[in-house]
N, C-alpha and C. Protein backbone atom coordinates (compact mmCIF):
# COMPACT_ATOMS: atom_id res chain seq x y z
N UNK A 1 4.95 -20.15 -5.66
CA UNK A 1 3.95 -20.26 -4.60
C UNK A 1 2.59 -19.83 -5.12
N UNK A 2 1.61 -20.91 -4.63
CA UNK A 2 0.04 -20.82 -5.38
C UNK A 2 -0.50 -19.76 -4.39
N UNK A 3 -1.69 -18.24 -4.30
CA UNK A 3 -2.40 -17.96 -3.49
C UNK A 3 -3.64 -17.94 -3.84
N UNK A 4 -3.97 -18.81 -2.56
CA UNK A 4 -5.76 -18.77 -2.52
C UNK A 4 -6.64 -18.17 -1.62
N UNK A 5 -7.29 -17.64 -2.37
CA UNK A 5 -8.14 -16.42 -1.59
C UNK A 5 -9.37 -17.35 -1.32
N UNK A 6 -9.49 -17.23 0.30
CA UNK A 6 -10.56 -17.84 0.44
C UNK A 6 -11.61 -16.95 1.39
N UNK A 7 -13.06 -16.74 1.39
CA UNK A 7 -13.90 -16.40 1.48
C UNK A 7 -15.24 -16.83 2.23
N UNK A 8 -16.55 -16.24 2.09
CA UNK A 8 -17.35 -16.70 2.73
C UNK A 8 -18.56 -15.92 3.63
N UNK A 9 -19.44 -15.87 3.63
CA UNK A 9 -20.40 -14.70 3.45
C UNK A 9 -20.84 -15.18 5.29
N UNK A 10 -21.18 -14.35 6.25
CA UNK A 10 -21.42 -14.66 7.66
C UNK A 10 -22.19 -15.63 7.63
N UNK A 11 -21.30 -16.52 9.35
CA UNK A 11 -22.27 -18.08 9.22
C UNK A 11 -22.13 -19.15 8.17
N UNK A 12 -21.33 -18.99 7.27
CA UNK A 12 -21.01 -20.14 6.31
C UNK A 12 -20.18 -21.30 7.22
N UNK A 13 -19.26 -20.86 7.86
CA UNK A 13 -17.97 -21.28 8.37
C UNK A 13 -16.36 -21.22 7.29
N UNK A 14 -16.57 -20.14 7.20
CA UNK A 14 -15.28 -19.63 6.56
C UNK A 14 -14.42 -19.88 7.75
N UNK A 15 -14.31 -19.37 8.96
CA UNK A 15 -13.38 -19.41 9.87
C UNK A 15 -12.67 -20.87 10.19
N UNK A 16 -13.59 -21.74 10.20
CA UNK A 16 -13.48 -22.72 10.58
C UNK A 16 -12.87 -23.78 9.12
N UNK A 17 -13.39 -23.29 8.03
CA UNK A 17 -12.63 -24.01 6.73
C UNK A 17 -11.19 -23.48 6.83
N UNK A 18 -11.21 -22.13 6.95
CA UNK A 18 -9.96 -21.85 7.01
C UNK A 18 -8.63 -22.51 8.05
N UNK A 19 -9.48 -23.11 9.30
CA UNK A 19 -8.15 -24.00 10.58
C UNK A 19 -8.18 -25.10 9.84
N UNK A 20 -9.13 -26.06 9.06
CA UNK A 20 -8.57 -26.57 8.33
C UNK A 20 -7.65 -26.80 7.11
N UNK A 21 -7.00 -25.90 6.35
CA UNK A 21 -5.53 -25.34 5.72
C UNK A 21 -4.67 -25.43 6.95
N UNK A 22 -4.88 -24.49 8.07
CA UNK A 22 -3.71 -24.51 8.68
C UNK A 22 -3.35 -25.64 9.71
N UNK A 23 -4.65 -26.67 10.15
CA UNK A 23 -4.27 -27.59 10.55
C UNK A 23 -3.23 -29.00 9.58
N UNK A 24 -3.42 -28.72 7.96
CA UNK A 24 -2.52 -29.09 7.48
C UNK A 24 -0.91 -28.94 7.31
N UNK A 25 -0.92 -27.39 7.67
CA UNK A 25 0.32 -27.12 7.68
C UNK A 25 0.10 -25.90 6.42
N UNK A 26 -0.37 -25.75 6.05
CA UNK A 26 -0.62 -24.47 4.93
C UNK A 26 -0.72 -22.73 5.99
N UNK A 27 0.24 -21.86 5.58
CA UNK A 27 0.00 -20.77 6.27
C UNK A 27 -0.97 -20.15 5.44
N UNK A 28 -1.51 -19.56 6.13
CA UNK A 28 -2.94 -18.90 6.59
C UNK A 28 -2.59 -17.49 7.19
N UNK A 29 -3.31 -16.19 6.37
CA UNK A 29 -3.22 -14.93 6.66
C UNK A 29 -5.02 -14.63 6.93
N UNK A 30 -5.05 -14.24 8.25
CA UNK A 30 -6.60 -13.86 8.89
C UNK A 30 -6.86 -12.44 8.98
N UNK A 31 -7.56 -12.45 7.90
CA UNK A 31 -7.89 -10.48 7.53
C UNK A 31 -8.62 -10.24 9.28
N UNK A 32 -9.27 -10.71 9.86
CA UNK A 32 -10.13 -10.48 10.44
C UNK A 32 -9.08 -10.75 12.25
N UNK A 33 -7.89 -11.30 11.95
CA UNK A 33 -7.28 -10.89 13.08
C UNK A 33 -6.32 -9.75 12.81
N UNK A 34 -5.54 -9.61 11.69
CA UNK A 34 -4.92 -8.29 11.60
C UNK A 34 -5.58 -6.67 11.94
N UNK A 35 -7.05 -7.17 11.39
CA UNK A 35 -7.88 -5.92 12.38
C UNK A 35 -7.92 -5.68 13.27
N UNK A 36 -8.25 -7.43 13.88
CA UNK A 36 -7.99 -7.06 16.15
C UNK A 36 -6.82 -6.41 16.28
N UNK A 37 -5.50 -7.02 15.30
CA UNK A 37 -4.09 -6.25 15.96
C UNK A 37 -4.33 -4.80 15.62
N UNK A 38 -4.62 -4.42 14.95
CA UNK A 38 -4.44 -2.90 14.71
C UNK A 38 -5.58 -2.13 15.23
N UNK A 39 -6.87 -2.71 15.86
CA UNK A 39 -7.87 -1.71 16.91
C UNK A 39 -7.27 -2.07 18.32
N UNK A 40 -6.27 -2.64 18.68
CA UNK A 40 -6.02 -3.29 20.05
C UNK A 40 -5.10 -1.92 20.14
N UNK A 41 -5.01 -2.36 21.98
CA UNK A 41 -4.46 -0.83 22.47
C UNK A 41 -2.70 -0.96 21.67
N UNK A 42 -2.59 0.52 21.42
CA UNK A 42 -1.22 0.41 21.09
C UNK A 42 -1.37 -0.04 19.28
N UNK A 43 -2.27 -0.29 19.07
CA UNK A 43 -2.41 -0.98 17.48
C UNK A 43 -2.31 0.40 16.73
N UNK A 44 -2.21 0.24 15.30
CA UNK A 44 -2.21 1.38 14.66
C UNK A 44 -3.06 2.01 14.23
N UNK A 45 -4.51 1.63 14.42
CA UNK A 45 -6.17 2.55 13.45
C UNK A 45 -6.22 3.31 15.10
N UNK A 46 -6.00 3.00 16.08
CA UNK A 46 -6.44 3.65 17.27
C UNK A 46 -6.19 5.21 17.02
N UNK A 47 -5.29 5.62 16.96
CA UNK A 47 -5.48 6.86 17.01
C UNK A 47 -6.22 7.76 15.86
N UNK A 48 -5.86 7.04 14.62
CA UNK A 48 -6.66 7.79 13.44
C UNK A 48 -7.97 7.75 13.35
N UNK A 49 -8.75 6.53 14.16
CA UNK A 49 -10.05 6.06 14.28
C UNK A 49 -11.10 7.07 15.26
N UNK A 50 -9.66 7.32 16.50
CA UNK A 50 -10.24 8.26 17.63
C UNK A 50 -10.60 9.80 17.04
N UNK A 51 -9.53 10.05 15.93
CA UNK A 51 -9.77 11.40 15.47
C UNK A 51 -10.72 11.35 14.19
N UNK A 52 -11.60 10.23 13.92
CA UNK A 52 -12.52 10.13 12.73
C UNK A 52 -13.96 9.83 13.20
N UNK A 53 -14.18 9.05 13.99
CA UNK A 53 -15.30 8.75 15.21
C UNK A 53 -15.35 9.05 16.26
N UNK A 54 -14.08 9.38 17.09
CA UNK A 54 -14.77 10.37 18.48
C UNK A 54 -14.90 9.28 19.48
N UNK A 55 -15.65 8.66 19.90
CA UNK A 55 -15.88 8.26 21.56
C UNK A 55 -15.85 6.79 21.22
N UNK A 56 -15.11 6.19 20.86
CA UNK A 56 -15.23 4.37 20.04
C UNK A 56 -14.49 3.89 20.67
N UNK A 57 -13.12 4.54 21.46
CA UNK A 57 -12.06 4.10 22.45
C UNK A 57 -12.68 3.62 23.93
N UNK A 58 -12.30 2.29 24.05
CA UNK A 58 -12.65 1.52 25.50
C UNK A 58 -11.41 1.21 25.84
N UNK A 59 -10.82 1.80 26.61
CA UNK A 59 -9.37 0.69 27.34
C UNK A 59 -8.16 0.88 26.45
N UNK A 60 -8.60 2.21 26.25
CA UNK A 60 -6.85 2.40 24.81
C UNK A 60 -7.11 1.76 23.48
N UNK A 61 -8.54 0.61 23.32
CA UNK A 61 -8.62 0.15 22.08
C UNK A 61 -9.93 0.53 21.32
N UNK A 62 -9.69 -0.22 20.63
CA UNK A 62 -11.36 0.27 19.40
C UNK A 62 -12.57 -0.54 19.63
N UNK A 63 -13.44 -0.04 20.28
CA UNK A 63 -14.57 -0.53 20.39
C UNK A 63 -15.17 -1.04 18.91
N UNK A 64 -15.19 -2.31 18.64
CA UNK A 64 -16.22 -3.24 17.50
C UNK A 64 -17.47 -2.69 17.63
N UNK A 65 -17.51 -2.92 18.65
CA UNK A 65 -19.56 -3.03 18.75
C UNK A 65 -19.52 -1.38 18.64
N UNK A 66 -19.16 -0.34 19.35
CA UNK A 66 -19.61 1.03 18.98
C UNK A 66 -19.08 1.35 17.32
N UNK A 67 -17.96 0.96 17.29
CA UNK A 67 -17.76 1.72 15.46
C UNK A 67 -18.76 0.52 14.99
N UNK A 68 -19.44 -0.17 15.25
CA UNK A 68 -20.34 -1.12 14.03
C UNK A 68 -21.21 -0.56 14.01
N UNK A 69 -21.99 0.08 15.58
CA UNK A 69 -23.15 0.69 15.49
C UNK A 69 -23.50 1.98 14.56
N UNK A 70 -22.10 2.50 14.22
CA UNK A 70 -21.95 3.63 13.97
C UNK A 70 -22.00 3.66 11.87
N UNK A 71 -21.00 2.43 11.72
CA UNK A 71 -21.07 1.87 10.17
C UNK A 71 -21.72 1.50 9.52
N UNK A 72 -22.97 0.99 10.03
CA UNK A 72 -23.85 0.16 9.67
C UNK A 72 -24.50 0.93 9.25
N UNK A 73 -25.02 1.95 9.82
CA UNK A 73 -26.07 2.81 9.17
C UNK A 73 -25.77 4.07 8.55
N UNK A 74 -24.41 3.95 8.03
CA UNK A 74 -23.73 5.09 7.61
C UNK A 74 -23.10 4.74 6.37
N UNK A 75 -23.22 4.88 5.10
CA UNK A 75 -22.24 4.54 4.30
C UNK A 75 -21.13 5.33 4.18
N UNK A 76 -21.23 6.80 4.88
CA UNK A 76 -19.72 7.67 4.30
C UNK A 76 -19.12 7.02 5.28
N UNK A 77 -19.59 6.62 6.92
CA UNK A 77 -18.53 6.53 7.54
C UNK A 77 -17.88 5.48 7.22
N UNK A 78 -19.16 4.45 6.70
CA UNK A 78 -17.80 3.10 6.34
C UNK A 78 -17.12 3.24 5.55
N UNK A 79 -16.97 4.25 4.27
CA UNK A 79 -16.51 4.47 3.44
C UNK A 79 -14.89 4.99 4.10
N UNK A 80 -15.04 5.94 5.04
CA UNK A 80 -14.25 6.63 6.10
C UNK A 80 -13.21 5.47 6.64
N UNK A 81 -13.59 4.60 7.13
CA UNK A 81 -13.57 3.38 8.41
C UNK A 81 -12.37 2.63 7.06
N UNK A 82 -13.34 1.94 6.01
CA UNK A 82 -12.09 1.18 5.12
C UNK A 82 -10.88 1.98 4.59
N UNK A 83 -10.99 3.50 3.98
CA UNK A 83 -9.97 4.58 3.50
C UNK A 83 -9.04 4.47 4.87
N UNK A 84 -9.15 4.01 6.67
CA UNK A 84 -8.15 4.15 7.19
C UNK A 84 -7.69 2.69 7.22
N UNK A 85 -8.50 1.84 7.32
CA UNK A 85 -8.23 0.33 7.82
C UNK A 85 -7.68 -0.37 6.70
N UNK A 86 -8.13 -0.59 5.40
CA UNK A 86 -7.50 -1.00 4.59
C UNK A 86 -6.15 -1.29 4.43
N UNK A 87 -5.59 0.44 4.26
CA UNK A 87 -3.89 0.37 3.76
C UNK A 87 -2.96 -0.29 4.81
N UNK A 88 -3.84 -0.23 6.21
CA UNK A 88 -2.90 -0.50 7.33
C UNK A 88 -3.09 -2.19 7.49
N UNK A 89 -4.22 -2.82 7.37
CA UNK A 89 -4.21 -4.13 6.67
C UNK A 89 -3.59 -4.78 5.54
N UNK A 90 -3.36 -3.75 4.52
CA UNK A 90 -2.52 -3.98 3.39
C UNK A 90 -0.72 -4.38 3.90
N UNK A 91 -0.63 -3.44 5.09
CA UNK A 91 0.97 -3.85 5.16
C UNK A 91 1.21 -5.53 6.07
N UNK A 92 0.18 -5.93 6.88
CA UNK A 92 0.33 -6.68 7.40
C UNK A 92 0.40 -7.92 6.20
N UNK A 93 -0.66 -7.39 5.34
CA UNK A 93 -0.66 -9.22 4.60
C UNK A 93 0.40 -9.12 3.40
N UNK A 94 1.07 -7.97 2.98
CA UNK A 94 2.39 -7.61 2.42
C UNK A 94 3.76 -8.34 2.92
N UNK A 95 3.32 -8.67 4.46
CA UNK A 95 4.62 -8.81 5.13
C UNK A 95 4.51 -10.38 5.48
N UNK A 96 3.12 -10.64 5.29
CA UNK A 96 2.74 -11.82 5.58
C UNK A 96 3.38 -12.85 4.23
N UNK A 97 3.00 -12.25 3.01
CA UNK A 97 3.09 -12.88 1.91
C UNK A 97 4.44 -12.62 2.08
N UNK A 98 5.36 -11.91 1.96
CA UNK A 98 6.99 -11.94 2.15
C UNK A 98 7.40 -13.34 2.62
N UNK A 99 7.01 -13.27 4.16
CA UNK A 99 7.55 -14.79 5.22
C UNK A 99 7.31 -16.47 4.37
N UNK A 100 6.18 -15.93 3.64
CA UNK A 100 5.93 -17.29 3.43
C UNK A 100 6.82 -17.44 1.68
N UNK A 101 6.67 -16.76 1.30
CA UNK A 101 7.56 -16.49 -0.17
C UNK A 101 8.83 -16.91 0.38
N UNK A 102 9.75 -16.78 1.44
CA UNK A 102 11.01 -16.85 1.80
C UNK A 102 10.79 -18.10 2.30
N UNK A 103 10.01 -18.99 3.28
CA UNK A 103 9.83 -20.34 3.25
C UNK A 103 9.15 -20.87 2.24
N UNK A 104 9.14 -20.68 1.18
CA UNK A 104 9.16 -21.31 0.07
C UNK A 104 8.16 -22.15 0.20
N UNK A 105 6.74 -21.83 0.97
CA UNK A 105 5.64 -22.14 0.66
C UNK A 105 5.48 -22.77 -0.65
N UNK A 106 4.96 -23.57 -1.14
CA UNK A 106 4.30 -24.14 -2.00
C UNK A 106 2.42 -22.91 -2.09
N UNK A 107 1.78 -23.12 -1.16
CA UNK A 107 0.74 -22.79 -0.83
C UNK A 107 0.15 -21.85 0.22
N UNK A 108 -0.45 -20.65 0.01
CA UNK A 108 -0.62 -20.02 0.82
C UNK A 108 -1.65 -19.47 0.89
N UNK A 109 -2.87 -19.22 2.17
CA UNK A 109 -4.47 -18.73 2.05
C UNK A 109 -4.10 -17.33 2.51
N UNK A 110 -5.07 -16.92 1.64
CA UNK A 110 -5.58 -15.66 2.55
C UNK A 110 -7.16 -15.56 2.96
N UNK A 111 -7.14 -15.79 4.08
CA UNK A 111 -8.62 -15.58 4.42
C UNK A 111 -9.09 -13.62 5.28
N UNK A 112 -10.22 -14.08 4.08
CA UNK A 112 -10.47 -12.51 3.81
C UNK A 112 -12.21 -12.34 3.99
N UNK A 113 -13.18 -12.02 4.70
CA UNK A 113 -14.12 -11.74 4.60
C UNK A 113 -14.41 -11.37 2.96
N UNK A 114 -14.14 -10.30 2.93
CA UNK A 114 -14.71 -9.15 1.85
C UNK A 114 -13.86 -9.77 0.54
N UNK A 115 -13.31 -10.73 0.43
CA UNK A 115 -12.12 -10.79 -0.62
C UNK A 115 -12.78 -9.80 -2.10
N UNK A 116 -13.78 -10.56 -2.62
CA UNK A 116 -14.59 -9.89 -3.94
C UNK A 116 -14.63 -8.71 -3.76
N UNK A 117 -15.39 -8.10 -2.48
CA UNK A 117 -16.22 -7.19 -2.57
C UNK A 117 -14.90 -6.31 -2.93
N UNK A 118 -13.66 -6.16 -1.92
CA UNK A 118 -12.60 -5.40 -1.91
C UNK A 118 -11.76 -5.35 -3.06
N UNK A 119 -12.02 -6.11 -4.26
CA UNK A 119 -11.04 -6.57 -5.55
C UNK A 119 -10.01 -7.30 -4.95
N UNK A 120 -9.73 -7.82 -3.61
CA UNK A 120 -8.74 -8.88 -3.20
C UNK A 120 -8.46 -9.73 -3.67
N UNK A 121 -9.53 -10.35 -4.61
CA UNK A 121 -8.89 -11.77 -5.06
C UNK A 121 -8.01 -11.55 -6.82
N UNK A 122 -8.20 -10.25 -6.90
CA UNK A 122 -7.28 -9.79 -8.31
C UNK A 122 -5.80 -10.11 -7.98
N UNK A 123 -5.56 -10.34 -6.77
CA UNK A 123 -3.93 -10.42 -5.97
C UNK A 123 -3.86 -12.03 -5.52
N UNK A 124 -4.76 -12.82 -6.23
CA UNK A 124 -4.99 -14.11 -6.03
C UNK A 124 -4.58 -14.91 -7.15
N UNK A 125 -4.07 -16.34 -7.31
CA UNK A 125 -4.11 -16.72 -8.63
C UNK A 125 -5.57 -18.06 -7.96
N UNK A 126 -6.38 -18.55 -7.38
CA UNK A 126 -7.50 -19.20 -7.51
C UNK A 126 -8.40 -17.92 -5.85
N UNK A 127 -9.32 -18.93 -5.94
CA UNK A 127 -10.48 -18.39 -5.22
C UNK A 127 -11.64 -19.51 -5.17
N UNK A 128 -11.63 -19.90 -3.30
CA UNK A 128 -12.13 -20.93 -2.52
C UNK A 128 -13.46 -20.10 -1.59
N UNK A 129 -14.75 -20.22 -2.15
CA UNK A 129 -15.79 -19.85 -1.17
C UNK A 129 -16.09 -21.03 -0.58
N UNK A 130 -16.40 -20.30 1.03
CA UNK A 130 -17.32 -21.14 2.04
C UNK A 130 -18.76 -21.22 2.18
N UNK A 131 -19.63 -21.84 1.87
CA UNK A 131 -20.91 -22.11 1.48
C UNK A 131 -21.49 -22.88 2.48
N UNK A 132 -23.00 -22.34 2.56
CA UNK A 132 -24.06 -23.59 3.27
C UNK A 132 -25.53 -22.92 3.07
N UNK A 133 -26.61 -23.76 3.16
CA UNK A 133 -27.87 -22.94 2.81
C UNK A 133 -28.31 -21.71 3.77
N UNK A 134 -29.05 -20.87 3.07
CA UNK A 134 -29.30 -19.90 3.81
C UNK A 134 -30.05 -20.02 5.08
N UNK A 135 -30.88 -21.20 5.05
CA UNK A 135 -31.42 -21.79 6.32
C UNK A 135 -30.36 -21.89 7.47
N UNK A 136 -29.60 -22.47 7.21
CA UNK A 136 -28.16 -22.91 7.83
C UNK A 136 -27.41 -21.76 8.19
N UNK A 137 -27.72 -20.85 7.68
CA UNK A 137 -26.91 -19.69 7.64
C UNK A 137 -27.05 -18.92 8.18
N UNK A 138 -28.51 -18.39 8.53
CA UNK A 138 -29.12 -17.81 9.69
C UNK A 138 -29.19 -18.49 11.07
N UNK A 139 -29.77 -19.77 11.41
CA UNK A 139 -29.45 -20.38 12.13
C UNK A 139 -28.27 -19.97 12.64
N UNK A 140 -27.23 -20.07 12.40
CA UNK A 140 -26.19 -20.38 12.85
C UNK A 140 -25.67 -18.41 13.52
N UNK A 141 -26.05 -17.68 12.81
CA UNK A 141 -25.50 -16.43 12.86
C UNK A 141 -26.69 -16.05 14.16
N UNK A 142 -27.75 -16.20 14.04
CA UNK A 142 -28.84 -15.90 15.27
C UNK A 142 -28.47 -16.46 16.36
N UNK A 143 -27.79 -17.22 16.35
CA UNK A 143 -27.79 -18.26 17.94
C UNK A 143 -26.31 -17.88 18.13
N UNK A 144 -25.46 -16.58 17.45
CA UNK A 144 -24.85 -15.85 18.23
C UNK A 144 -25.11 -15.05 19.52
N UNK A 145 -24.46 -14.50 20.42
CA UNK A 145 -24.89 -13.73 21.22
C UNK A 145 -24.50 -12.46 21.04
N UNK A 146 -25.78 -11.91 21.48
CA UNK A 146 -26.09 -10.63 21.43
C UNK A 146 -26.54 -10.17 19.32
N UNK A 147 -26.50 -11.20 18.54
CA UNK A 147 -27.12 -10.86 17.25
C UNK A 147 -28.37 -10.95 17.19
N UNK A 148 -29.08 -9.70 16.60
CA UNK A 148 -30.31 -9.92 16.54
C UNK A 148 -30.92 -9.48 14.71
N UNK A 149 -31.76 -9.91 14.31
CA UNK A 149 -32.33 -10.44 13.05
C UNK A 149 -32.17 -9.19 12.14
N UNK A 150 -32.02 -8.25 12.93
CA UNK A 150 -31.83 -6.51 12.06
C UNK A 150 -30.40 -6.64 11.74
N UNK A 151 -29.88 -6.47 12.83
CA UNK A 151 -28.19 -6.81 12.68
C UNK A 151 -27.38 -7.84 11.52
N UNK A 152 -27.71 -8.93 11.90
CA UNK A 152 -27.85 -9.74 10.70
C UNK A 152 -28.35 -9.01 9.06
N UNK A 153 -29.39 -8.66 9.15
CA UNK A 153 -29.75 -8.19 7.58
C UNK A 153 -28.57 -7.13 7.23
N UNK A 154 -28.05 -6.03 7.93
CA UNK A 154 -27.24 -5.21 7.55
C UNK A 154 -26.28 -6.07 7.33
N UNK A 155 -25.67 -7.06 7.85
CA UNK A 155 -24.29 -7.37 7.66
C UNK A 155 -24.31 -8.01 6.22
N UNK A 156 -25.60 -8.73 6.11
CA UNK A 156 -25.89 -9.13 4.91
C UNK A 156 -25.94 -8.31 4.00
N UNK A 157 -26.39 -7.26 3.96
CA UNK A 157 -26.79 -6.19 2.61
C UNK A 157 -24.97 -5.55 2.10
N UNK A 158 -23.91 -5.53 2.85
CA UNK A 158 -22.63 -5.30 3.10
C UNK A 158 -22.20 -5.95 2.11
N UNK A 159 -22.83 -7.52 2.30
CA UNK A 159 -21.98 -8.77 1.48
C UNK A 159 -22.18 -9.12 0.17
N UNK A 160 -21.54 -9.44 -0.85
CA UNK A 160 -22.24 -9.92 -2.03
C UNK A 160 -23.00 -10.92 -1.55
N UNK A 161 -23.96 -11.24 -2.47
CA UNK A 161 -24.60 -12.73 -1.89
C UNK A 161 -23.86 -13.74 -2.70
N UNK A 162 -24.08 -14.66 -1.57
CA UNK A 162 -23.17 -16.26 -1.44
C UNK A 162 -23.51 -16.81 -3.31
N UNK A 163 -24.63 -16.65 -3.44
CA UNK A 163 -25.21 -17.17 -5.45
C UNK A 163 -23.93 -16.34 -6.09
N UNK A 164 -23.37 -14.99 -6.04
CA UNK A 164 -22.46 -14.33 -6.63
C UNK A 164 -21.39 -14.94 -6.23
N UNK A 165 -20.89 -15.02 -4.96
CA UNK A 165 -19.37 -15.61 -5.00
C UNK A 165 -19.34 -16.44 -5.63
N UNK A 166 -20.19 -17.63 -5.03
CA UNK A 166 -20.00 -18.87 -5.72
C UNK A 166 -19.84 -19.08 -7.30
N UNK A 167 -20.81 -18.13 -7.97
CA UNK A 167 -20.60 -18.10 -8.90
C UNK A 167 -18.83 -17.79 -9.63
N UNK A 168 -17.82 -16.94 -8.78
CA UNK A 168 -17.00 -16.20 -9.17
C UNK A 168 -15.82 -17.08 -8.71
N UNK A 169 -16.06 -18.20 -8.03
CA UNK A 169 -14.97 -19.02 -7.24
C UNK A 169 -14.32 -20.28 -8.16
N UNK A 170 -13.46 -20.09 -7.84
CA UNK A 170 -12.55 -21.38 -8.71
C UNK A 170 -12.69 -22.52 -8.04
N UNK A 171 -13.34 -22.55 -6.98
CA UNK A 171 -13.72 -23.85 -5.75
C UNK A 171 -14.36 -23.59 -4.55
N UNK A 172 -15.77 -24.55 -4.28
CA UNK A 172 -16.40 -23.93 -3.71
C UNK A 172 -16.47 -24.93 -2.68
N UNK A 173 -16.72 -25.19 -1.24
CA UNK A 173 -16.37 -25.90 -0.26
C UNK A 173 -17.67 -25.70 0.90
N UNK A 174 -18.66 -26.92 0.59
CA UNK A 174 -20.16 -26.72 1.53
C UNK A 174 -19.63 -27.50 2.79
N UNK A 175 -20.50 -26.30 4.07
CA UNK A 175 -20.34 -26.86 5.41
C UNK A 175 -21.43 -27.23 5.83
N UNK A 176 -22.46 -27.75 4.73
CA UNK A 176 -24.06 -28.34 4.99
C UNK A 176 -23.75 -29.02 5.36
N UNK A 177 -22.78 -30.27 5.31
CA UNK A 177 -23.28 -31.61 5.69
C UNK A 177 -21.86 -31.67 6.84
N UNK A 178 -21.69 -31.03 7.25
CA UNK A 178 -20.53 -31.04 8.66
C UNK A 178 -18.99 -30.69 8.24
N UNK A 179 -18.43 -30.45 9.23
CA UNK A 179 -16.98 -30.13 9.03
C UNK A 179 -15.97 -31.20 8.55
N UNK A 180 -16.37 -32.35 8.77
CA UNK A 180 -15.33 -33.64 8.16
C UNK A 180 -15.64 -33.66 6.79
N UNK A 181 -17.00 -33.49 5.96
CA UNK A 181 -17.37 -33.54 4.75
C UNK A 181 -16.31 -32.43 4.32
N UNK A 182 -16.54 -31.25 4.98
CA UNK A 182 -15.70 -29.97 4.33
C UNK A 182 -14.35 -30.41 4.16
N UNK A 183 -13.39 -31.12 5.55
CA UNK A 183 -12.34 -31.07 5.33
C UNK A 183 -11.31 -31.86 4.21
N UNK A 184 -12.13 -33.06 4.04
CA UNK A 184 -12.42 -34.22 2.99
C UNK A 184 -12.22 -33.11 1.78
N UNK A 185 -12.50 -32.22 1.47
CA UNK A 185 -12.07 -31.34 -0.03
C UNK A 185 -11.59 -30.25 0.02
N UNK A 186 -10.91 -29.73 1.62
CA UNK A 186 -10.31 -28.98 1.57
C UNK A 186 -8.79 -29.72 1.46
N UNK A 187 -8.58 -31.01 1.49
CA UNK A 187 -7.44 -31.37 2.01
C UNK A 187 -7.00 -31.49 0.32
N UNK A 188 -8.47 -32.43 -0.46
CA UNK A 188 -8.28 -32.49 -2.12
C UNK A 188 -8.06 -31.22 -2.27
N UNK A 189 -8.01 -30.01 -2.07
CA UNK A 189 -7.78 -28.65 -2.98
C UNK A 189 -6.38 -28.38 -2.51
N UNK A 190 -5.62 -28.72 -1.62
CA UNK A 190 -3.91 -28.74 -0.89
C UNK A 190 -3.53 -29.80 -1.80
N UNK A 191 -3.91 -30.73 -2.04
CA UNK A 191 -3.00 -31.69 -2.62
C UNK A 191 -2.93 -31.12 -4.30
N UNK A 192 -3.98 -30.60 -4.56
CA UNK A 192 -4.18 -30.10 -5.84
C UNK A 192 -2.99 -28.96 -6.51
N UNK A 193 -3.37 -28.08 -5.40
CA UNK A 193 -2.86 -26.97 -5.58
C UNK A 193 -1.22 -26.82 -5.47
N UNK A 194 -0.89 -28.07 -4.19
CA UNK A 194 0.73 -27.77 -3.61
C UNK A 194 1.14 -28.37 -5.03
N UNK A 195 0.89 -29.23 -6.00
CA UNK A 195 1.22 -29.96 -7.29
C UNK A 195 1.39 -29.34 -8.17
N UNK A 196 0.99 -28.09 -8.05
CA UNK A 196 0.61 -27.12 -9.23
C UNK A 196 1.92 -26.19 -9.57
N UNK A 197 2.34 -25.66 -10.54
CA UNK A 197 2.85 -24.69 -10.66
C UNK A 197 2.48 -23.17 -10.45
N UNK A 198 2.63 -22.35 -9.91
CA UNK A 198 1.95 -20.96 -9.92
C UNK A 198 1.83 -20.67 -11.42
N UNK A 199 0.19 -20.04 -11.32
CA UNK A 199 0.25 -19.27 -13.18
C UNK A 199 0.74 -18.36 -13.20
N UNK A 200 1.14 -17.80 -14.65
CA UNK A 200 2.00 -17.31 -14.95
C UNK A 200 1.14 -15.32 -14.62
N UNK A 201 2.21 -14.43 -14.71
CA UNK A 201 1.40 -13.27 -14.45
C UNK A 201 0.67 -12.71 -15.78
């Protein structure tokens, strides 16, 4: 079984390259929902989070928007925030890669925000960034709600820049010219890849 770490710096449309894998039929591991499961009530960072930040609990779960307010301008705490979130993310995509190893996947994504930044893609044998111009890129992240142009720059300063991934990617996949252009070579990188033998360790 091939794994591809795929990526993508805010506003590229990583999220959206990524439903295309799984609208093929390729399983797909979403760093960025295993987090919702584990800040959701009853999830597992809730309590260690409550005793590391203090007042971030809304409704039994983990307030996003208060621990962001709180990370952003803090590097120990984010430093704090990944030392709990990480390992407990680590077991989900552990268990994830298991299921699909036992269905005998051919092919399997992991979509990962941070893949680089975190050394994630060392647990990868290729690596797929999501790309589009930075024009495009803001656009798209501003005409969120409730983002505003400060917000944005921090999330950016967080990220490697998109010139570095790209540079570091074994395949790189632009959502400049629309989502059918994208899917058109995400479907060539499945046919590629399911053909392939896994490399060797």
């Amino acid at each position: 079984m091939i794994t591809l770490g795929l990526t993508g710096s805010i506003g590229m449309g990583k999220s959206a390259t990524a439903s295309m894998f799984l609208e093929a039929g390729v399983p797909v591991y979403d760093a960025d929902e295993a987090v919702h499961a584990i800040y959701a009530k009853g999830g597992s960072a809730v309590e260690p989070l409550r005793a590391r930040f203090g007042d971030i609990i809304v409704d039994g779960a983990v307030s996003r928007d208060k621990l962001r307010a709180i990370v952003l301008s803090d590097p120990s705490a984010l430093r704090d925030l990944e030392a709990i979130v990480h390992p407990l993310v680590g077991q989900s995509q552990l268990a994830f890669r298991e299921t699909a190893a036992a269905a005998d996947e051919p092919l399997m994504v992991l979509d990962i925000p941070l893949l680089f930044e975190t050394g994630g893609d060392l647990r990868c044998d290729y690596t797929l960034v999501v790309t589009a111009p930075a024009e495009v890129q803001r656009a798209r992240v501003l005409a969120r709600q409730g983002m505003s142009e400060d917000e944005f720059e921090k999330i950016l300063a967080k990220q490697m820049p998109d010139a570095d991934k790209r540079a570091r990617a074994d395949f790189i996949v632009s959502t400049a010219f629309g989502f059918d252009f994208a899917r058109t070579h995400v479907n060539a990188i499945i046919d590629l890849l399911s053909s392939m033998e896994r490399p060797s360790e």
